[in-house]
C-alpha atoms as a PDB file:
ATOM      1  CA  UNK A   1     128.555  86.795  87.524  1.00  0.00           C
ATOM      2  CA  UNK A   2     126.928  84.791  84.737  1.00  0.00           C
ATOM      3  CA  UNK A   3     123.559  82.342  86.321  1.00  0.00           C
ATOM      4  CA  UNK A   4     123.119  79.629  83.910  1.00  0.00           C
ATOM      5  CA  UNK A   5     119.572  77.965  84.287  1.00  0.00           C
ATOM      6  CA  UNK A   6     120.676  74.768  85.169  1.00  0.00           C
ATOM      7  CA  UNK A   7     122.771  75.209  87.842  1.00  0.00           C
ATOM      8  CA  UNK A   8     122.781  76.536  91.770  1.00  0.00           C
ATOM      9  CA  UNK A   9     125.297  78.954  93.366  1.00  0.00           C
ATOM     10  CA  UNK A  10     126.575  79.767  96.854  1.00  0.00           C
ATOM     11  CA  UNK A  11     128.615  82.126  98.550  1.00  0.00           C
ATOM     12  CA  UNK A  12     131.168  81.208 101.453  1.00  0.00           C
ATOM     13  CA  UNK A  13     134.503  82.712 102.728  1.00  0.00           C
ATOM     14  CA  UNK A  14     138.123  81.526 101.934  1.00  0.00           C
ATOM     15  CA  UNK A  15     141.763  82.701 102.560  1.00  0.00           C
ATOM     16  CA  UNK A  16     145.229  82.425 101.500  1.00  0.00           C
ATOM     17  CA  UNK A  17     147.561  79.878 103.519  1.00  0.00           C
ATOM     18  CA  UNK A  18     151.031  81.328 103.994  1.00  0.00           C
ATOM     19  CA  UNK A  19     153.140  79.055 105.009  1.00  0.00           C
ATOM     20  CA  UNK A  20     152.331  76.052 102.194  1.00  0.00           C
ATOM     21  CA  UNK A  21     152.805  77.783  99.179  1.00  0.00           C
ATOM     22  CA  UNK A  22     150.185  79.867  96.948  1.00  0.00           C
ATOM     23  CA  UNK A  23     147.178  77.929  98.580  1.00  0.00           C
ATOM     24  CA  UNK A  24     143.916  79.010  98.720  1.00  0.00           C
ATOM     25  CA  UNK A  25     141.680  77.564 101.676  1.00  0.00           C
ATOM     26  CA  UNK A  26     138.363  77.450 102.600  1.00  0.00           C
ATOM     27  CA  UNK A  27     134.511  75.312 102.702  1.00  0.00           C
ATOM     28  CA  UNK A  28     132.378  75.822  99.553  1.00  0.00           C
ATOM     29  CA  UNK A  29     129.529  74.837 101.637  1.00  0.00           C
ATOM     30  CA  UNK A  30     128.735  73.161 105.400  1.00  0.00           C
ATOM     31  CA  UNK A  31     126.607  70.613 106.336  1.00  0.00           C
ATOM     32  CA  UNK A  32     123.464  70.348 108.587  1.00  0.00           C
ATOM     33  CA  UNK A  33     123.737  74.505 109.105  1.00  0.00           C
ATOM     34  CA  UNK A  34     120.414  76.360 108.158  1.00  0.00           C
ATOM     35  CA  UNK A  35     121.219  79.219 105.669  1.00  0.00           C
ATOM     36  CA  UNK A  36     118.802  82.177 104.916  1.00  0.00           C
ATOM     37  CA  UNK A  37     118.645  82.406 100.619  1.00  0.00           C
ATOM     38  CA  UNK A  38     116.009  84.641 100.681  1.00  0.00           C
ATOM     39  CA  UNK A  39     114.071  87.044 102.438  1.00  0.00           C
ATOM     40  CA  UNK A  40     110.993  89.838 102.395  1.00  0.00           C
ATOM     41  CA  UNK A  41     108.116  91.032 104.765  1.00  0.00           C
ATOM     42  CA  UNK A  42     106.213  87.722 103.807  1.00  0.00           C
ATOM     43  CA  UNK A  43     108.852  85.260 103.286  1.00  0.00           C
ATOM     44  CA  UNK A  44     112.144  83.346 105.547  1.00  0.00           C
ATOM     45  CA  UNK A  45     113.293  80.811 102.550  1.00  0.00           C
ATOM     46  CA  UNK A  46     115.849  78.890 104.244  1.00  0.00           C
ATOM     47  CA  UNK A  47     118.351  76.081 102.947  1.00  0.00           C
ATOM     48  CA  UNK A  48     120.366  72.973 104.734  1.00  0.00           C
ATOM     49  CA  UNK A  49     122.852  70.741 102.954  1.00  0.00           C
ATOM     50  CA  UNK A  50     122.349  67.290 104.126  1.00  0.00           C
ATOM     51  CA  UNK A  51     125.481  65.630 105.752  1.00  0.00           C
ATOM     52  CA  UNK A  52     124.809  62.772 102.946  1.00  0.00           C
ATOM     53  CA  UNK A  53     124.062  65.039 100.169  1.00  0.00           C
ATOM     54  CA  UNK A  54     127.309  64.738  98.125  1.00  0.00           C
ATOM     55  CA  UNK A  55     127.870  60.791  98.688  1.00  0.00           C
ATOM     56  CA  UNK A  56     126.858  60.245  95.185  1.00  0.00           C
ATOM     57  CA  UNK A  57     127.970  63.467  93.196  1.00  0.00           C
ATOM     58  CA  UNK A  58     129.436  63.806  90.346  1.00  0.00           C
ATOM     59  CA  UNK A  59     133.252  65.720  91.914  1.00  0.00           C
ATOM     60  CA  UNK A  60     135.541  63.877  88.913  1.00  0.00           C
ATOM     61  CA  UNK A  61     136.897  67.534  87.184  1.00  0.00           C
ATOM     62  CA  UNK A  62     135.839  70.318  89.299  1.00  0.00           C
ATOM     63  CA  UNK A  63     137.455  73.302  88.468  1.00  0.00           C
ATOM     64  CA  UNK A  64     138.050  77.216  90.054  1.00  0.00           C
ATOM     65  CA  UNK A  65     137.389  80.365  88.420  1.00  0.00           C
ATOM     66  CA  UNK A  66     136.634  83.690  88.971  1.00  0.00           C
ATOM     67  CA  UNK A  67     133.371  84.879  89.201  1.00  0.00           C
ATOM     68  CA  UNK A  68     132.582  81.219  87.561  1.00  0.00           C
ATOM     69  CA  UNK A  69     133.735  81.988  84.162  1.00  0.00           C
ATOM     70  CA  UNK A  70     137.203  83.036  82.273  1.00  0.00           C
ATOM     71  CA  UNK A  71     140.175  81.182  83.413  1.00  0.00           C
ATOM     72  CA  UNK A  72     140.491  78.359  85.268  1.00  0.00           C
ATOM     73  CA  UNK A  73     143.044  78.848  88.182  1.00  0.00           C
ATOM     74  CA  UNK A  74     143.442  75.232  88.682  1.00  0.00           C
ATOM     75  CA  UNK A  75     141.547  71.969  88.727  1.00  0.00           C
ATOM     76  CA  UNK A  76     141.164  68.327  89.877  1.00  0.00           C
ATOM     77  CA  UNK A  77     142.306  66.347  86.544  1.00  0.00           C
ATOM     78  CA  UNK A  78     145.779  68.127  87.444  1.00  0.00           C
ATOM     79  CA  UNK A  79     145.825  67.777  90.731  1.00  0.00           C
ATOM     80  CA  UNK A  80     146.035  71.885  91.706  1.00  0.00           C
ATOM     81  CA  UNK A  81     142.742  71.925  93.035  1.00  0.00           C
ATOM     82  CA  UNK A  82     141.173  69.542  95.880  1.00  0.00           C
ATOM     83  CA  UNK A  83     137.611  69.333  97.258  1.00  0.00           C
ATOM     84  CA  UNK A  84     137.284  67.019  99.980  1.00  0.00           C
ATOM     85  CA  UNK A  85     133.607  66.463 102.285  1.00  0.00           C
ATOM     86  CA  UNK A  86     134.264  66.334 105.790  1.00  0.00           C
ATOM     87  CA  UNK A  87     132.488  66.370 108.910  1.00  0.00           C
ATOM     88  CA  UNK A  88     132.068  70.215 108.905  1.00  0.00           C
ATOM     89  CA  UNK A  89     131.377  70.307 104.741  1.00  0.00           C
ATOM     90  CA  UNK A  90     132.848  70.699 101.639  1.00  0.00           C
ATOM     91  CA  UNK A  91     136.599  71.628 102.333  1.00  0.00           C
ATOM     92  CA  UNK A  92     138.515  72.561  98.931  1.00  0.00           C
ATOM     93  CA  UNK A  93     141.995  73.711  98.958  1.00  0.00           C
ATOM     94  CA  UNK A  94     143.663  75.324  95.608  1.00  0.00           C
ATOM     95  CA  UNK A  95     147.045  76.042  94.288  1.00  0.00           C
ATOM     96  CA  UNK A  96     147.068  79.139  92.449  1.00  0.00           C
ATOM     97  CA  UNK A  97     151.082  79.237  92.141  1.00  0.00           C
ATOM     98  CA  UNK A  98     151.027  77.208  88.077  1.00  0.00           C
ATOM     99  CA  UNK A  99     150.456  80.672  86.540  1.00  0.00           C
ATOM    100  CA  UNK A 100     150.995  84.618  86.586  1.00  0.00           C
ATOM    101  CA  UNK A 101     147.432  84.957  86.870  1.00  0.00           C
ATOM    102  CA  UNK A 102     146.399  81.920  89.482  1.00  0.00           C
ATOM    103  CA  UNK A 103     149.297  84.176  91.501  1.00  0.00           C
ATOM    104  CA  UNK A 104     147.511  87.472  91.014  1.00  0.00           C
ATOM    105  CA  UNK A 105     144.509  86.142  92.440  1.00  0.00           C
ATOM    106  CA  UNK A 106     146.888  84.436  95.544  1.00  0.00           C
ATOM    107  CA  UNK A 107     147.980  88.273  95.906  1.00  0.00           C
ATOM    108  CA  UNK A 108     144.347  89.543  95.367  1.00  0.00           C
ATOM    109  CA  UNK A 109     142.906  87.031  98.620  1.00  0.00           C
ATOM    110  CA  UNK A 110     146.066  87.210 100.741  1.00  0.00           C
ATOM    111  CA  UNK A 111     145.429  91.140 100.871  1.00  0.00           C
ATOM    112  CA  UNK A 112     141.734  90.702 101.444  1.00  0.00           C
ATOM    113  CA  UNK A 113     140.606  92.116  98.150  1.00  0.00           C
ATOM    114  CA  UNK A 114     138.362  88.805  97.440  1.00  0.00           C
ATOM    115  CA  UNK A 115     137.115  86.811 100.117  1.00  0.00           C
ATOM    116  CA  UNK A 116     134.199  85.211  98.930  1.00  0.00           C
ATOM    117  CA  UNK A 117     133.685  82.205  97.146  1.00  0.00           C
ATOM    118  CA  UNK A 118     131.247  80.390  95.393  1.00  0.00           C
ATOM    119  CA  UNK A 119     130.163  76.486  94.114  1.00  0.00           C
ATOM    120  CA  UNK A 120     127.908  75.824  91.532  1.00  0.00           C
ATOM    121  CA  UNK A 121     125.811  72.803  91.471  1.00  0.00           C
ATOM    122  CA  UNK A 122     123.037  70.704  90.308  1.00  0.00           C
ATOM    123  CA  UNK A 123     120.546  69.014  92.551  1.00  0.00           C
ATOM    124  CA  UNK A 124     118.461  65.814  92.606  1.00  0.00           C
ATOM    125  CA  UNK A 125     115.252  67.428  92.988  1.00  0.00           C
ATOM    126  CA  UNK A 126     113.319  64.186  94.009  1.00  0.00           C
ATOM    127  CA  UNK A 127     115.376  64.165  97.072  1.00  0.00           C
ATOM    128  CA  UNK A 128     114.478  67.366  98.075  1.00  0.00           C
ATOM    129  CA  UNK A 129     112.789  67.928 101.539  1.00  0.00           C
ATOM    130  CA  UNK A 130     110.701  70.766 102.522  1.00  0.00           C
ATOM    131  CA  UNK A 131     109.165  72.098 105.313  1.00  0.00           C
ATOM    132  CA  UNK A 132     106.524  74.745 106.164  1.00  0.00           C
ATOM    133  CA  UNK A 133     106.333  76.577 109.649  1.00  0.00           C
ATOM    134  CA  UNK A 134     105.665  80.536 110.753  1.00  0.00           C
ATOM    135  CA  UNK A 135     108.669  82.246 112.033  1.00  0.00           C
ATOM    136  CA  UNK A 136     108.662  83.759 115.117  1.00  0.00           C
ATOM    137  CA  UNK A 137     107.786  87.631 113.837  1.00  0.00           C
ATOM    138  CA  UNK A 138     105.171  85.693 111.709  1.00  0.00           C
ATOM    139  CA  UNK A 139     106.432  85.263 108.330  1.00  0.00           C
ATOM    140  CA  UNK A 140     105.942  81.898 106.656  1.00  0.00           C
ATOM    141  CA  UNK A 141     109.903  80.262 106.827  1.00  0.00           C
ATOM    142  CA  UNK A 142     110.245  77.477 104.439  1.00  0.00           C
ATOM    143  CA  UNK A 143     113.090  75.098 104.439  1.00  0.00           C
ATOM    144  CA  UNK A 144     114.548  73.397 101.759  1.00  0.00           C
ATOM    145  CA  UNK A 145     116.659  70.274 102.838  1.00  0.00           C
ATOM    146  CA  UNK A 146     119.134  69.216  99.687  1.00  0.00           C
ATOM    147  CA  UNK A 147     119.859  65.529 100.355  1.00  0.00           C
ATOM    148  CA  UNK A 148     121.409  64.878  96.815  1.00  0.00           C
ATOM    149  CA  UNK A 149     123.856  66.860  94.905  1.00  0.00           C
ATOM    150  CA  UNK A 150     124.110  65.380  91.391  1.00  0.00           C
ATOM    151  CA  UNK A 151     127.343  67.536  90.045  1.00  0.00           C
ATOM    152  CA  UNK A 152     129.787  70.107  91.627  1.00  0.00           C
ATOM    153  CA  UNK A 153     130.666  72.170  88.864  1.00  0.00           C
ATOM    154  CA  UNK A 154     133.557  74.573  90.029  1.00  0.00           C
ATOM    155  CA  UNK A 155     134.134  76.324  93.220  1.00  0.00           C
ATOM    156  CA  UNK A 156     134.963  80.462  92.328  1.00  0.00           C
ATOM    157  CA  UNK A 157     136.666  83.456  93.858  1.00  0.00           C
ATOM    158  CA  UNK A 158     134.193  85.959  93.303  1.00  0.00           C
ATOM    159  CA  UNK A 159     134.196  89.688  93.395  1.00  0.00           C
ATOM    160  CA  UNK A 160     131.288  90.267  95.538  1.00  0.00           C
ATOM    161  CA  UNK A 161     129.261  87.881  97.660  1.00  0.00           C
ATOM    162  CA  UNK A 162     126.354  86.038  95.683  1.00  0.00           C
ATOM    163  CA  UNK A 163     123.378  87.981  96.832  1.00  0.00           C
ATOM    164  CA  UNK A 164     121.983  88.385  93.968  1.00  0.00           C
ATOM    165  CA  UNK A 165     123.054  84.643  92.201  1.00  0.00           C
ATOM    166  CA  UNK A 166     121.211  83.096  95.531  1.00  0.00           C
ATOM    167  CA  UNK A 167     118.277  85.438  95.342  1.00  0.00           C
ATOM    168  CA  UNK A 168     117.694  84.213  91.472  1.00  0.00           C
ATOM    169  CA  UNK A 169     118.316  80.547  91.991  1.00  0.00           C
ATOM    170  CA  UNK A 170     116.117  80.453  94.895  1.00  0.00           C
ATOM    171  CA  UNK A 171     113.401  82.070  92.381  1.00  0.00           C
ATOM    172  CA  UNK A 172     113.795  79.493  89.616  1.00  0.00           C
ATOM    173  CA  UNK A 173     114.830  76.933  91.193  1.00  0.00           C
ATOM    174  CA  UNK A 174     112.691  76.414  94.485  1.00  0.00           C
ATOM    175  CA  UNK A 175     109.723  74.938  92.595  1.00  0.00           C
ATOM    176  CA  UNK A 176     107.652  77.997  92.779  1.00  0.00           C
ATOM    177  CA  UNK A 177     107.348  78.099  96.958  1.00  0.00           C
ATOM    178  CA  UNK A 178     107.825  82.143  96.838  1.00  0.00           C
ATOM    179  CA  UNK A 179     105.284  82.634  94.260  1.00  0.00           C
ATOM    180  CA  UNK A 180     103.369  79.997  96.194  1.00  0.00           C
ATOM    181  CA  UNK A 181     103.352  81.247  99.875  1.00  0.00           C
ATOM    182  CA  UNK A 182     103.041  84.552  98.303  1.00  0.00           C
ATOM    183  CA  UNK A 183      99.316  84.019  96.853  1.00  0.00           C
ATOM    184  CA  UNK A 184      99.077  81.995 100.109  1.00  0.00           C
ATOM    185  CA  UNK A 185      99.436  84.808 102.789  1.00  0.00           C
ATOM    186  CA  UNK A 186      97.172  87.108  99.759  1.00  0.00           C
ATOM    187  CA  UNK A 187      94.788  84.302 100.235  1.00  0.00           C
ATOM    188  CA  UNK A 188      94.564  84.604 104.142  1.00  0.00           C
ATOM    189  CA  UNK A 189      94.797  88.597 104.259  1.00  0.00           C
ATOM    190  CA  UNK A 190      91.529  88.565 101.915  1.00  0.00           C
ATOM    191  CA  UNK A 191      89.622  86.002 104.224  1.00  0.00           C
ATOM    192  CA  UNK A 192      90.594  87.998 107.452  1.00  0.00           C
ATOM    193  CA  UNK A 193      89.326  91.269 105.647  1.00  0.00           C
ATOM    194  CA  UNK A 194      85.843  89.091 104.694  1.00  0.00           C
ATOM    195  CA  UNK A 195      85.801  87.901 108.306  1.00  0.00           C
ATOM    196  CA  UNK A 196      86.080  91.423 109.879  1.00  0.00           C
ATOM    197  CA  UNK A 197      83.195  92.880 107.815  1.00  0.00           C
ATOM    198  CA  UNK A 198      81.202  90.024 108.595  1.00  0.00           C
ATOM    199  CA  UNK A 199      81.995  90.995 112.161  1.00  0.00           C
ATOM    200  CA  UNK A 200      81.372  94.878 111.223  1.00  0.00           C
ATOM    201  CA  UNK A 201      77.924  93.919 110.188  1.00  0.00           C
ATOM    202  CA  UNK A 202      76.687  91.642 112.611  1.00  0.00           C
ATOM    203  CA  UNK A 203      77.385  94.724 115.697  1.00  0.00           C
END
């Protein structure tokens, strides 16, 4: 799956509709529901799409792909492809049936070969809210609230879920908090270290 720089990407489930054609179904993201994009022995980074967080985005030609690049399946200019924000999220719906391919990939999610999909996106970063607390087992767990999305670029069947596209956005993209609460919990192991030799030598 190609990660451009610039944008964000998310993985959520879809599936085939049977009785209204070649339609695809599914949410490319929910709202106000904590998601876990990364995670090690130090670190819980978390993620919540605001409920107002696409009000002002840019949805005027979003289109689907596969694995976000190739073909496009079908879009909104042509009206095969509709994303819609709801109470729930962001619903899209897709009509693969306009070409031997789009109907492949029908075929390929009807039979549960590809469930998975994916959005990419751009984010106001000035309207970004985050939060700092220690998880129950310990770990720091940081929370990034999104309360702007500047421009949905496509929504994407992909081939496997995007691990590894939400492990590297969440590295460039979170404004250095890993590397940050990283050097952080170094920072606090050292003075606990200095603290029980002070303790050592004062026995």
């Amino acid at each position: 799956m190609p990660i451009k720089n610039d944008r964000e990407y998310r993985s959520m489930m879809m599936s085939a509709v049977d009785e209204d054609g070649m339609k695809v179904r599914g949410y490319a993201t929910t709202f106000d529901d904590p998601y876990t994009l990364y995670e090690d022995k130090d670190l819980v980074l978390r993620e919540i799409i605001d409920h107002d967080a696409l009000a002002n985005a840019d949805m005027s030609d979003v289109i689907m792909q596969y694995d976000h690049e190739g073909r496009v399946f079908a879009r909104i200019s042509n009206g095969t492809l509709n994303i819609t924000p709801d109470a729930h999220g962001l619903a899209m719906e897709a009509d693969l049936s306009g070409t031997d391919l789009g109907r492949g990939l029908y075929q390929e999610i009807k039979g549960g070969y590809t469930t998975k999909m994916s959005w990419g996106f751009t984010v106001d970063k000035e309207q970004d809210e985050w939060t700092s607390e220690t998880a129950p087992d310990g770990r720091a767990l940081e929370t990034r609230r999104i309360r702007s999305v500047k421009k949905i670029y496509d929504v994407s069947a992909v081939s496997l879920p995007a691990n590894d596209a939400t492990e590297i956005s969440a590295r460039n993209l979170s404004d250095g908090v890993i590397e940050r609460v990283k050097a952080e919990r170094l920072e606090q192991l050292e003075l606990r270290k200095r603290k029980m030799l002070m303790e050592e030598r004062l026995k």
